[in-house]
C-alpha atoms as a PDB file:
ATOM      1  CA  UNK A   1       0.000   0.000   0.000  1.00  0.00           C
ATOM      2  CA  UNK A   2       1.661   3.472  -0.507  1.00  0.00           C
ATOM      3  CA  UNK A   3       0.639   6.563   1.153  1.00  0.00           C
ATOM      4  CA  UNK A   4       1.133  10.497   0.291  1.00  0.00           C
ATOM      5  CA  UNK A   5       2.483  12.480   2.927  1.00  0.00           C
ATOM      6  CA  UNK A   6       2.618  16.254   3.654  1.00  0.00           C
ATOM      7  CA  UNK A   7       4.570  18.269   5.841  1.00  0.00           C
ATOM      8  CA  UNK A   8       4.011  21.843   6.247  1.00  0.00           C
ATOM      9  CA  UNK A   9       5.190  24.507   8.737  1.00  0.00           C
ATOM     10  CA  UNK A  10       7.920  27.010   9.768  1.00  0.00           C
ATOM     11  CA  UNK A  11      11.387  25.937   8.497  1.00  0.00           C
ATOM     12  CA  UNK A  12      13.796  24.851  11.100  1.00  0.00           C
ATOM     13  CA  UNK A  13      16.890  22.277  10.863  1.00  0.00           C
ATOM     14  CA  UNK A  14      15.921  18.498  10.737  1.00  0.00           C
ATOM     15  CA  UNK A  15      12.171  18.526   9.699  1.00  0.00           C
ATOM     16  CA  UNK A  16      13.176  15.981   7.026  1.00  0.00           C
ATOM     17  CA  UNK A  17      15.435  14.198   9.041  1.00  0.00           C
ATOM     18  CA  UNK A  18      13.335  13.532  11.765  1.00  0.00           C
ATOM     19  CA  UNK A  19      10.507  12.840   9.439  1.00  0.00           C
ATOM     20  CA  UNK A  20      13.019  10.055   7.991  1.00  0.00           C
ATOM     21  CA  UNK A  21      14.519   8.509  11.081  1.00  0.00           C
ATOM     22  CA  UNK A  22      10.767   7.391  12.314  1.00  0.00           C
ATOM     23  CA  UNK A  23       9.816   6.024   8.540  1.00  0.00           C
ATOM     24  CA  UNK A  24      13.332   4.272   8.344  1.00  0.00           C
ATOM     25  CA  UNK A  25      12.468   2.849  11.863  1.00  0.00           C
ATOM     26  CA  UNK A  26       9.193   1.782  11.217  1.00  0.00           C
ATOM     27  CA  UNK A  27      10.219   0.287   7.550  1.00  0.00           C
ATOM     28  CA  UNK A  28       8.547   2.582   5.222  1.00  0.00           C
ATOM     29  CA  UNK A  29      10.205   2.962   2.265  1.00  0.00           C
ATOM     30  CA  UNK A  30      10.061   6.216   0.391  1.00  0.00           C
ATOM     31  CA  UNK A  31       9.323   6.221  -3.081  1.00  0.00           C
ATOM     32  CA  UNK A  32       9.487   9.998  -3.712  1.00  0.00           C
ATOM     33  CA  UNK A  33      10.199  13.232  -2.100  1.00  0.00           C
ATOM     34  CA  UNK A  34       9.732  16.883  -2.789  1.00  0.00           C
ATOM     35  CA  UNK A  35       9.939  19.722  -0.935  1.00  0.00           C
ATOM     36  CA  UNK A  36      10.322  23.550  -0.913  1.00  0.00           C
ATOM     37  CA  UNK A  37      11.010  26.851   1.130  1.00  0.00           C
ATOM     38  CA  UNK A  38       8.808  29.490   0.520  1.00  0.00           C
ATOM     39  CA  UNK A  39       9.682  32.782   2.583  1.00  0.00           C
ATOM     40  CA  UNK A  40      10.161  31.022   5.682  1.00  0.00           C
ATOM     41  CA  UNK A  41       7.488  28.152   4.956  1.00  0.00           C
ATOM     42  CA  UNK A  42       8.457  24.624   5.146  1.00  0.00           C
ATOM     43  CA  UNK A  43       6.428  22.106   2.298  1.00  0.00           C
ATOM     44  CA  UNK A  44       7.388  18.409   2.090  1.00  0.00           C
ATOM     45  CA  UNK A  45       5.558  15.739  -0.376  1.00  0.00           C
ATOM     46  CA  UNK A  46       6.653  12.297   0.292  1.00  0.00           C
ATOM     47  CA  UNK A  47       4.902   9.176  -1.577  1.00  0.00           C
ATOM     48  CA  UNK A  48       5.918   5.956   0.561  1.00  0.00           C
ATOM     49  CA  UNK A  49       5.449   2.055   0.774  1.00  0.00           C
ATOM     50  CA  UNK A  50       3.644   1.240   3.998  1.00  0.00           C
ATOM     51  CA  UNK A  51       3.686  -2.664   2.939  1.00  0.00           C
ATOM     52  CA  UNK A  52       5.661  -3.447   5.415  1.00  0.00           C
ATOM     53  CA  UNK A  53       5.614  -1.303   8.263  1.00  0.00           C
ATOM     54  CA  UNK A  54       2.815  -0.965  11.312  1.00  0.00           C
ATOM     55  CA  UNK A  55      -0.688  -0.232  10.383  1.00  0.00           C
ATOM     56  CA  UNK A  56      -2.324   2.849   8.438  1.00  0.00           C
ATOM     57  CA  UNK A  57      -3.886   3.799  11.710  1.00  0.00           C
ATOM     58  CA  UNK A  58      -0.513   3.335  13.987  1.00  0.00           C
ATOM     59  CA  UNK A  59       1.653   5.659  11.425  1.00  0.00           C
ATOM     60  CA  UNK A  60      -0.668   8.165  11.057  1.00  0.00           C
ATOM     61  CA  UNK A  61      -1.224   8.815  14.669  1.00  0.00           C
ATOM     62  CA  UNK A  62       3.024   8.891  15.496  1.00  0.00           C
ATOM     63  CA  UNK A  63       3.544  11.221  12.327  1.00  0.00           C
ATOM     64  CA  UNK A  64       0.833  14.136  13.638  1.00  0.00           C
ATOM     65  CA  UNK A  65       2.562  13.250  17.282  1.00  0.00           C
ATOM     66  CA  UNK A  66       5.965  13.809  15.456  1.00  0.00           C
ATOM     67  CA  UNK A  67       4.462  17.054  14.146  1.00  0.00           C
ATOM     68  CA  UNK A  68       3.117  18.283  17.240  1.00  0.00           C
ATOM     69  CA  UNK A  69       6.257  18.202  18.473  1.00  0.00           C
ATOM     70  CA  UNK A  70       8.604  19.458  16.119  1.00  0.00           C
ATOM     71  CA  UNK A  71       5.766  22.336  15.050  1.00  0.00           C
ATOM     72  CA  UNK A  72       4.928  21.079  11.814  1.00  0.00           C
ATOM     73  CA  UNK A  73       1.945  19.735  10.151  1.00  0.00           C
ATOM     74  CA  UNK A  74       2.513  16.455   8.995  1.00  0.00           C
ATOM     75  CA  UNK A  75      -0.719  14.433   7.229  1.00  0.00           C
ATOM     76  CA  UNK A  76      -0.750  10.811   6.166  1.00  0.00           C
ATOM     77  CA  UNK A  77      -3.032   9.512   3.449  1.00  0.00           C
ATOM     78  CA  UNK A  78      -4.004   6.540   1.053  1.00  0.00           C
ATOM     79  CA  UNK A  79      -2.508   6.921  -2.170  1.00  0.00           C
ATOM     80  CA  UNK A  80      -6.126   6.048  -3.696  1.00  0.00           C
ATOM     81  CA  UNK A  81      -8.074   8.732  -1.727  1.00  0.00           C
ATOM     82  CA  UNK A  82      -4.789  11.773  -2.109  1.00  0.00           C
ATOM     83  CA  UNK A  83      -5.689  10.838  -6.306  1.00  0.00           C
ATOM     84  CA  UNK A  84      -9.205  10.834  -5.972  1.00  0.00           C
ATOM     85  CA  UNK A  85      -9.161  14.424  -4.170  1.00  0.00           C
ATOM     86  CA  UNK A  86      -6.640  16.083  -6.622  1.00  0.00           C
ATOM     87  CA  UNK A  87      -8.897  14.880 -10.044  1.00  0.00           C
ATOM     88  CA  UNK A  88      -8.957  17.332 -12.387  1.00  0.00           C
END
């Protein structure tokens, strides 16, 4: 199964690396990354294979706990549902 996430916030030193250490941990592979600095602002696209690692549910819940505490926004979500949103 792969899932889309986003990160979004102020920029500060290791957003992606702390982002990376708990999917490396948890064995999520990533697939793809992008991200960008916008005056100040912090965006991070990451498509990822969650075949492996704990459930939907589990990963979803540590990444916005992650987020909280690093003062970020980070979202999880089915690949299936992120394409269905962003149809043109």
């Amino acid at each position: 199964m792969k899932g889309i996430i986003t990160v979004v916030g102020k920029d500060q030193v290791g957003i992606i690396a702390k982002v990376c250490v708990y999917l490396s941990n948890n064995g999520i592979n990533i697939l793809d990354i992008a991200q960008t600095i916008v005056q100040g602002y912090f965006n991070m696209m990451m498509v990822v294979d969650m075949s492996y690692g704990p459930s939907f549910e589990k990963v979803n819940d540590d990444l916005q706990s992650l987020g909280e505490s690093i003062g970020v926004q980070i979202k999880l979500q089915h690949e299936d549902i992120f394409n269905s949103m962003h149809r043109i």
